[in-house]
Protein backbone atom coordinates (compact mmCIF):
# COMPACT_ATOMS: atom_id res chain seq x y z
CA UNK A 1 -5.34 -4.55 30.81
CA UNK A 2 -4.50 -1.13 29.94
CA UNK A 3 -7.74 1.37 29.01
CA UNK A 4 -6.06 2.23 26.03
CA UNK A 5 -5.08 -0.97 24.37
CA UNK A 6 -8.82 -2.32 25.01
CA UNK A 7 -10.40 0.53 23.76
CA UNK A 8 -8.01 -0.18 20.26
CA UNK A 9 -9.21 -3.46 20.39
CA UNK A 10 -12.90 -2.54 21.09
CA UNK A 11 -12.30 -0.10 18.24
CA UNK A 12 -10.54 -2.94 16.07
CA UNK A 13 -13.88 -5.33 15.74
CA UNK A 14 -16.09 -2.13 15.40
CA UNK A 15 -14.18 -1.57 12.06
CA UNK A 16 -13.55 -4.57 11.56
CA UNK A 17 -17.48 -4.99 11.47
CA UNK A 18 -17.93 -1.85 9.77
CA UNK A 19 -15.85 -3.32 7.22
CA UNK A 20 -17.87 -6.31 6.66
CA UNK A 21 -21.50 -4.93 6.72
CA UNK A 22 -20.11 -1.93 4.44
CA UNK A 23 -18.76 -4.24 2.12
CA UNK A 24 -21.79 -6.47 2.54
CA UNK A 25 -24.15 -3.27 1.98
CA UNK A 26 -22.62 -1.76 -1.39
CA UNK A 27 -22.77 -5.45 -3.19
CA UNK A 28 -26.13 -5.38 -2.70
CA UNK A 29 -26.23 -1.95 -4.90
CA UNK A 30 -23.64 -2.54 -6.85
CA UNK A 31 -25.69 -4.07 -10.30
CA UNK A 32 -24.97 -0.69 -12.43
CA UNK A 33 -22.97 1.35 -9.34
CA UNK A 34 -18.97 0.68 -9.21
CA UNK A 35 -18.72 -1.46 -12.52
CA UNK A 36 -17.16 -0.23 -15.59
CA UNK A 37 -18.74 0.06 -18.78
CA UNK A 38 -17.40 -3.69 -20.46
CA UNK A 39 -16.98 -1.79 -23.58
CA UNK A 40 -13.92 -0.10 -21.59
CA UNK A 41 -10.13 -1.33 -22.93
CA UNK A 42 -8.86 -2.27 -18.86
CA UNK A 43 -7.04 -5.09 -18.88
CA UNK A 44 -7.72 -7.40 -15.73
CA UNK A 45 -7.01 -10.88 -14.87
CA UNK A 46 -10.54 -11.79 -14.40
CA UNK A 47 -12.88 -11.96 -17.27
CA UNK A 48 -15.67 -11.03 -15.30
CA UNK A 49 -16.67 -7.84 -14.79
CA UNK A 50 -16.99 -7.57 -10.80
CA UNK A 51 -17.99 -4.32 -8.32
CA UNK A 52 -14.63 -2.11 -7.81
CA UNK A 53 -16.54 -0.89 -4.20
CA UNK A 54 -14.25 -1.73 -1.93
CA UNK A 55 -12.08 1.88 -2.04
CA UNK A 56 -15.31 3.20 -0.89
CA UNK A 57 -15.10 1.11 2.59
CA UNK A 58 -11.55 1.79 3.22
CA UNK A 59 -12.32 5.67 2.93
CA UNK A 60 -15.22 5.56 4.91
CA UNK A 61 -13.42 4.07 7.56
CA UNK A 62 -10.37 6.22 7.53
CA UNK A 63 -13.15 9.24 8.06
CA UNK A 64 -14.75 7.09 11.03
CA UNK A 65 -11.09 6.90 12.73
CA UNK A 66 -10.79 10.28 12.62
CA UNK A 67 -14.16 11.02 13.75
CA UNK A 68 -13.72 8.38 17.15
CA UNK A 69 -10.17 10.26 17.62
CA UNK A 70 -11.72 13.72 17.67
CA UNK A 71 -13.72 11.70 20.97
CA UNK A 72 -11.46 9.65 22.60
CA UNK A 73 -7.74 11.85 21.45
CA UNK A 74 -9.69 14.92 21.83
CA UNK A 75 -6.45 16.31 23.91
CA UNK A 76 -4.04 15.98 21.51
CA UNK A 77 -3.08 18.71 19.02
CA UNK A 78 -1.81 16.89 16.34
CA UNK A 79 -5.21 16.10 14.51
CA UNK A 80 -4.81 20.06 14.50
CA UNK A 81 -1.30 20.04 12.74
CA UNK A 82 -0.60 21.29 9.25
CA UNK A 83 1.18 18.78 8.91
CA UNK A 84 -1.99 16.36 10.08
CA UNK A 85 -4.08 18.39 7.18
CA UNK A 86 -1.68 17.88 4.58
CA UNK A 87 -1.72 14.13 5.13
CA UNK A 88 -6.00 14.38 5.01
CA UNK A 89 -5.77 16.32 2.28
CA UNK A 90 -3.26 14.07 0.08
CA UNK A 91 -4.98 11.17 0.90
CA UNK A 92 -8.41 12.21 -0.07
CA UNK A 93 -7.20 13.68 -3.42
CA UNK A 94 -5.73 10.49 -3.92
CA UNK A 95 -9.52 8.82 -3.00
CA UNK A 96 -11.06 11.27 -5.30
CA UNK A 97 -8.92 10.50 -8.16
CA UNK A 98 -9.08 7.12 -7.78
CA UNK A 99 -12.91 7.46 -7.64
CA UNK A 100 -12.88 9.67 -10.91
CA UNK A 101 -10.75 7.32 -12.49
CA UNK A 102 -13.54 3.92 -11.71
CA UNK A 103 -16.18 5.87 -13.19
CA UNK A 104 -14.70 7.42 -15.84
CA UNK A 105 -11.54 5.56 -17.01
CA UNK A 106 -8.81 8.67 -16.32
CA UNK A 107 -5.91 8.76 -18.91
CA UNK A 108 -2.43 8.42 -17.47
CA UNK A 109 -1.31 12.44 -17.47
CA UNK A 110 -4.66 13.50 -15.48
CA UNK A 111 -3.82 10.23 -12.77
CA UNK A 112 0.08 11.74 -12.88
CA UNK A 113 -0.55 15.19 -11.92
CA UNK A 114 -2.81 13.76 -9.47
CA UNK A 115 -0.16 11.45 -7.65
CA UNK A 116 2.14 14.68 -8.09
CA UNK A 117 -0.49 16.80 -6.07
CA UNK A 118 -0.28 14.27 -3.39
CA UNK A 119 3.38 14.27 -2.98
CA UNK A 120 3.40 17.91 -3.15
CA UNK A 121 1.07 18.76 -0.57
CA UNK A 122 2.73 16.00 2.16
CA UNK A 123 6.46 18.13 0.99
CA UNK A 124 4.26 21.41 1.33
CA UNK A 125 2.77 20.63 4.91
CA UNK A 126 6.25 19.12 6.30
CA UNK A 127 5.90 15.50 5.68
CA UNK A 128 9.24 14.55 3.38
CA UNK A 129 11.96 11.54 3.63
CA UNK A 130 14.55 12.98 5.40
CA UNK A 131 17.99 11.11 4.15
CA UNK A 132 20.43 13.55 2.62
CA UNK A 133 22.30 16.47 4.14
CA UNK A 134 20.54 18.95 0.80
CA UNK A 135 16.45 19.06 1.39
CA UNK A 136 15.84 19.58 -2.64
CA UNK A 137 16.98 16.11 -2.78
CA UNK A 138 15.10 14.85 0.48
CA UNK A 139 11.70 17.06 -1.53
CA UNK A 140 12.59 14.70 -5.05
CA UNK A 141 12.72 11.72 -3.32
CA UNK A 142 10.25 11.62 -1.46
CA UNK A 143 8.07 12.86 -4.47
CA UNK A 144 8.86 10.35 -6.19
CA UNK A 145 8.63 7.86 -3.77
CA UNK A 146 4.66 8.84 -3.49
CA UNK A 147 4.52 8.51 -7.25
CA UNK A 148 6.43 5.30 -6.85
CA UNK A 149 4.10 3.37 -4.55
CA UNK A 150 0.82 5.06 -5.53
CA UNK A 151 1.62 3.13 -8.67
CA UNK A 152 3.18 0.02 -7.71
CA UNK A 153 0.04 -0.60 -5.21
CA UNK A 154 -2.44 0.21 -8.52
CA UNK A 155 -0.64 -2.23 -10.72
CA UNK A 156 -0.34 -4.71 -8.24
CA UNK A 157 -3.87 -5.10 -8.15
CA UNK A 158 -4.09 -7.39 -10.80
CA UNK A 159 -5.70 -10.89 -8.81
CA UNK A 160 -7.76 -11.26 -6.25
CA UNK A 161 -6.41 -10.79 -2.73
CA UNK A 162 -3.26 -9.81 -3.38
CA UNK A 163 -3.09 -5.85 -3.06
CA UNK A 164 -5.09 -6.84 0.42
CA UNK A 165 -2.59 -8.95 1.84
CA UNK A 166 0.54 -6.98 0.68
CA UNK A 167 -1.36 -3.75 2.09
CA UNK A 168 -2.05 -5.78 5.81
CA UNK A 169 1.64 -6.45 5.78
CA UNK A 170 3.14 -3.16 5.77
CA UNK A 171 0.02 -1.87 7.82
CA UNK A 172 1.61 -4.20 10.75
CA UNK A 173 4.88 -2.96 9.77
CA UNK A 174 3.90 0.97 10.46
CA UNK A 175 1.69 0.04 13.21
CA UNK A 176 4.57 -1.17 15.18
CA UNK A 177 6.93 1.36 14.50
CA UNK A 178 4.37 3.73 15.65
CA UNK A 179 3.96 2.16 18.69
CA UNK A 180 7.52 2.47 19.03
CA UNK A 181 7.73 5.94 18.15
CA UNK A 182 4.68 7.54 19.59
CA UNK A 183 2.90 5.15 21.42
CA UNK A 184 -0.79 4.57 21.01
CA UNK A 185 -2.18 8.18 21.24
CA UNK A 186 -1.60 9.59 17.97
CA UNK A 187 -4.80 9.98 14.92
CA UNK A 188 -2.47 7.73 12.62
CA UNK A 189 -2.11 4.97 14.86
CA UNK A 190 -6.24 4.99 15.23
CA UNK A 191 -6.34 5.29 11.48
CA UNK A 192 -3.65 2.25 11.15
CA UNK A 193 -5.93 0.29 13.27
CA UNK A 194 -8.72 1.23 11.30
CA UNK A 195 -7.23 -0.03 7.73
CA UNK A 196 -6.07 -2.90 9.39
CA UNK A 197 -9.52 -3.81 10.00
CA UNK A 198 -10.78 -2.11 6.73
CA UNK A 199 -8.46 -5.03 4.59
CA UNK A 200 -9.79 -8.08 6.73
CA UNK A 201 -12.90 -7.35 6.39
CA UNK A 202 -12.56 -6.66 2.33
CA UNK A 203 -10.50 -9.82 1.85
CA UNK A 204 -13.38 -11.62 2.91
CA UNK A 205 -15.28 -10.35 -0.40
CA UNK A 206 -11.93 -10.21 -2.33
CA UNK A 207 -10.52 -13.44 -2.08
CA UNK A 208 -10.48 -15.84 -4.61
CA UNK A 209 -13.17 -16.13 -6.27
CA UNK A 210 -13.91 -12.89 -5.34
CA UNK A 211 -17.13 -10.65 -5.16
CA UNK A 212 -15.91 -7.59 -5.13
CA UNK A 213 -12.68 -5.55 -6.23
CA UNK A 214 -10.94 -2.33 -4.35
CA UNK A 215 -10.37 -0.36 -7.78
CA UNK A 216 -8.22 2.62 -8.38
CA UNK A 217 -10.33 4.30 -5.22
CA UNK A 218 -8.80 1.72 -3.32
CA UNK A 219 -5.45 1.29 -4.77
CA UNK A 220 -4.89 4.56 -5.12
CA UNK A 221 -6.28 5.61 -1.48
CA UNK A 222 -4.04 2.99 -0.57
CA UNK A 223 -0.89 4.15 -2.33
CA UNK A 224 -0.81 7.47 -0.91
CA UNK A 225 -1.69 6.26 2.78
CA UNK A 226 0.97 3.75 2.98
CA UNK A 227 3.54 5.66 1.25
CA UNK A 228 2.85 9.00 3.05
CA UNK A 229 2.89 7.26 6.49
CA UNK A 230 6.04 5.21 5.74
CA UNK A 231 7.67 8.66 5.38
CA UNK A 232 6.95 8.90 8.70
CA UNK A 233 7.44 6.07 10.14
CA UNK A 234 9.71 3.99 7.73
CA UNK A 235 12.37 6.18 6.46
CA UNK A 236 12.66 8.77 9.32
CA UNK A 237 11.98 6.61 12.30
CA UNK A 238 13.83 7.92 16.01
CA UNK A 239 17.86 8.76 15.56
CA UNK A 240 19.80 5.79 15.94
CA UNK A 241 23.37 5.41 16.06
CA UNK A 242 25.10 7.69 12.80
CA UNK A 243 27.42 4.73 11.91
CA UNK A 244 25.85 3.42 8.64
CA UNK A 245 22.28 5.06 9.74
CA UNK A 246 22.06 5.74 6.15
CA UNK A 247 21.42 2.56 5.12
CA UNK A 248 19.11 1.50 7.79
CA UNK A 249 15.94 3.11 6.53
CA UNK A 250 16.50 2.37 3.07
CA UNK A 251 17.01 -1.52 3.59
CA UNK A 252 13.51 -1.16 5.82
CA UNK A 253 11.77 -0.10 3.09
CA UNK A 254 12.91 -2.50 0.46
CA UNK A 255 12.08 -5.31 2.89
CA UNK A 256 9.05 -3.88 4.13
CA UNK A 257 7.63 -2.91 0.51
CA UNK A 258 9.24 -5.50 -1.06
CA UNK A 259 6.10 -6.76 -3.43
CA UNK A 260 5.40 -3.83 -5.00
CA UNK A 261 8.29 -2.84 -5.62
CA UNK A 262 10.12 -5.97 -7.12
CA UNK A 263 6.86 -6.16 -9.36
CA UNK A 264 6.87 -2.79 -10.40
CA UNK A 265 10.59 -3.01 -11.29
CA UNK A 266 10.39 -6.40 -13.05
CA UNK A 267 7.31 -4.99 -15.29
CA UNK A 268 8.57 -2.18 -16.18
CA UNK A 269 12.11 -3.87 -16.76
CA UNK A 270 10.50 -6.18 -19.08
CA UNK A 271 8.46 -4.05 -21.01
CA UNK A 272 10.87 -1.43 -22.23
CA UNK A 273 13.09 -4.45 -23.08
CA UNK A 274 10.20 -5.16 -25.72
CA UNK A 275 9.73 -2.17 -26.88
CA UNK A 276 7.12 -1.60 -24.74
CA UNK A 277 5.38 1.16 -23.01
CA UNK A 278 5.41 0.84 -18.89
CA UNK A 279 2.32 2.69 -18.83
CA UNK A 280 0.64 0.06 -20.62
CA UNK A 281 -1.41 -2.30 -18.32
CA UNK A 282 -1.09 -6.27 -19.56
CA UNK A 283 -1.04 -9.74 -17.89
CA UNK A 284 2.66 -9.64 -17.58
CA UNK A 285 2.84 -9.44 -13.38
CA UNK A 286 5.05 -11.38 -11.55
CA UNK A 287 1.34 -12.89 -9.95
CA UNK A 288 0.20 -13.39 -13.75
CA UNK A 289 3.64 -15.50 -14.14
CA UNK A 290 2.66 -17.60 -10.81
CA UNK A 291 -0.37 -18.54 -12.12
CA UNK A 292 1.46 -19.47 -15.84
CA UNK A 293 3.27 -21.67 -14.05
CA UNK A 294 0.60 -23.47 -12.85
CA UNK A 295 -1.04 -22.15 -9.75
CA UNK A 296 -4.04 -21.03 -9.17
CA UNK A 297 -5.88 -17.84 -8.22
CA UNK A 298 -5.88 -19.05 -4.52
CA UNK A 299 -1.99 -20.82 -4.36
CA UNK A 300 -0.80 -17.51 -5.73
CA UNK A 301 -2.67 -15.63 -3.15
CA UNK A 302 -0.99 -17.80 -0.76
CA UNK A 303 2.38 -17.67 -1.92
CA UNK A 304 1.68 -13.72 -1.67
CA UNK A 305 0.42 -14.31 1.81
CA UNK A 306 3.63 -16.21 2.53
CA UNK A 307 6.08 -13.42 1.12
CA UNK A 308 4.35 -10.85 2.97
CA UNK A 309 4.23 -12.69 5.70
CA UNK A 310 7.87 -13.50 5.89
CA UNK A 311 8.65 -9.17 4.72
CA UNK A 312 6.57 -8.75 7.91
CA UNK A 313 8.67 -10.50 10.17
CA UNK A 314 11.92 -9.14 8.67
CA UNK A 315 11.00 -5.43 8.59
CA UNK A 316 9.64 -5.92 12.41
CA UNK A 317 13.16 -7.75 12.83
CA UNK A 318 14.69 -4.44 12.29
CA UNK A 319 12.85 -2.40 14.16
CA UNK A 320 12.61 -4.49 17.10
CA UNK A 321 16.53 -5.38 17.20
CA UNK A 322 18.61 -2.77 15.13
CA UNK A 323 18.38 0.29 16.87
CA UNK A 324 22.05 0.83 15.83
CA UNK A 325 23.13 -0.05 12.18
CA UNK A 326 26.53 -1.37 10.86
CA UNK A 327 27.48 -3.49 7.79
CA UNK A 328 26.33 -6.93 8.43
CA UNK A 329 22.12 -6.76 8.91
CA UNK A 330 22.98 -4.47 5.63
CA UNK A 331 24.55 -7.60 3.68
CA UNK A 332 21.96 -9.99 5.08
CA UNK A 333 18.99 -7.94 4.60
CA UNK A 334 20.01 -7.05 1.02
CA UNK A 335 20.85 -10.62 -0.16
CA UNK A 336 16.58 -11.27 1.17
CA UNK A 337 15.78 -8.54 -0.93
CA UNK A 338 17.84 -9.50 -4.09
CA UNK A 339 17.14 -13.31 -3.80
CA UNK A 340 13.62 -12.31 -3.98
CA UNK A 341 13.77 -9.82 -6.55
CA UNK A 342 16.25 -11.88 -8.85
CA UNK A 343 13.83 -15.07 -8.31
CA UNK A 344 10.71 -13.57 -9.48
CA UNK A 345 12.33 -11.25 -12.53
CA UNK A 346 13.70 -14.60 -13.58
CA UNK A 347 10.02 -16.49 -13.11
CA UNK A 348 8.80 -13.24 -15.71
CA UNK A 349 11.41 -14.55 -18.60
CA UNK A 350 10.90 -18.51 -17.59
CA UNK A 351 7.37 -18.94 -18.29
CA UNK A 352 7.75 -17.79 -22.39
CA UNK A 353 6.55 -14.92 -24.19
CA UNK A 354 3.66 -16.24 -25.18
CA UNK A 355 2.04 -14.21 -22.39
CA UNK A 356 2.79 -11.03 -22.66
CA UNK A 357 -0.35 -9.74 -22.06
């Protein structure tokens, strides 16, 4: 076996145990440390007021994958990159305010100017979507793209599980496109190995019924990861053929990212066509619909599992196979993505308004 794939899987279970006794280790503490105040208007699916510790892990880990790179990397310059410190520094701002905002409850312009600092500093250090022939609009998408899924990855953590198992899917999705691109050599492809193992080990506390929840430290640490290495690796992966290349990254994403972002668009959809404010949380999530319907906490974590699953497959489809692009994996790729999105935005207006949230 290669040296280098054993040591990532030596360094998998290490995290993956890490994870666990982490985890395991801040329940223990967690009677007054990590919960909210229950006077506190947050709106949550559960009724109980549960830990929000498991951010904490996932950070701690991150800082652990660097550390081992530093060791086993310690050739490689790109830990050394400004380009490297601009992606430590967005993510930890977006730890920090996610942190801030479990303690204290942050109001919506403070966690905005926050999520704007992130994208900033990733445009600012060189890391930016790079789709149109005029960079101001490569620097605005890709800003709000950051916005976009450090959002969509906070609002989606409405029920137990499901933020976990979304996040493992696109993790798998990044991690092979990196091995693609770079190989196995790289400090994001020890710290992709490291959340990997950072979410299996929380699921075990946050499945249904869960013990423990990630919070905005984790959803938001989360959020800016994921969307700051699918810049990378996502939407400016190695130059394929020009013919329709356009399209190519674009469709990955929507496939890849395809929970979020249906649920974000269907919520906020529905709200403003009620005269409601987006910003607004409320029990209105294409998960909270699942569960109208009938299912429980642990078949709609499943059915999540299942989706993500299947967005897994597809996005690794396209990497794997479509190294040149024409019209036809557009069509088919598209018609998954709007079959999906059309089938839960009509599951939101199916199961009455009597749940609104």
């Amino acid at each position: 076996m290669d040296p280098q794939v054993l040591s990532y899987g030596i360094f998998f279970v290490i995290t993956l145990v890490m994870s666990l006794l982490i985890n395991n280790l801040l329940l223990k503490f967690s009677q007054t440390l990590g919960i909210r105040n229950k006077r506190d208007m947050v709106i949550r699916w559960s009724a109980e007021s549960k830990p929000s510790l498991g951010g904490l892990t996932f950070y701690i880990i991150f800082l652990f994958s660097l550390s081992v790179y530093t060791v086993v990397f310690d050739e490689s310059m790109q830990i050394r990159s400004i380009q490297f410190a601009g992606f430590l520094l967005a993510v930890t701002l977006g730890f920090l305010m996610g942190l801030y905002d479990d303690a204290y409850n942050t109001n919506v312009p403070i966690k905005l100017i926050s999520q704007i600092g992130c994208g900033l500093i990733l445009i600012a250090t060189g890391t930016h979507i790079q789709l149109f022939d005029i960079l101001l609009l490569d620097y605005l998408l890709t800003l709000l793209w950051v916005i976009g899924i450090m959002n969509s990855i906070n609002m989606l953590d409405n029920m137990d599980a499901v933020t976990s198992l979304v996040s493992l899917g696109i993790a798998v999705n990044l991690m092979v496109s990196m091995i693609l691109t770079d190989g196995i050599t790289t400090p994001y492809s020890l710290v992709i190995t490291g959340l990997i193992a950072s979410l299996a080990g929380f699921l075990v506390f946050n499945w249904h019924p869960s013990r423990m929840f990630m919070g905005d430290t984790g959803s938001q640490f989360l959020g800016v990861l994921l969307a700051a290495l699918s810049v990378r690796y996502l939407w400016n992966p190695p130059l394929i053929h020009e013919q329709a290349s356009f399209f190519r990254p674009v469709i990955l994403v929507l496939i890849v990212f395809a929970v979020p972002v249906i649920d974000t668009a269907t919520v906020v959809i529905r709200r403003i066509a009620r005269g409601r404010s987006p910003f607004v949380g409320g029990k209105d999530h294409t998960t909270h619909h699942l569960s109208y319907l009938g299912l429980s906490d642990t078949q709609v974590a499943r059915f999540i599992l299942a989706v993500s699953f299947s967005n897994c497959l597809l996005g690794v489809s396209i990497l794997l196979y479509f190294n040149s692009w024409w019209w036809l994996p557009s069509l088919l790729y598209l018609a998954y993505f709007m079959t999906l999105f059309l089938s839960l935005f009509y599951l939101t207006g199916s199961t009455g308004n009597e749940h609104k949230g």
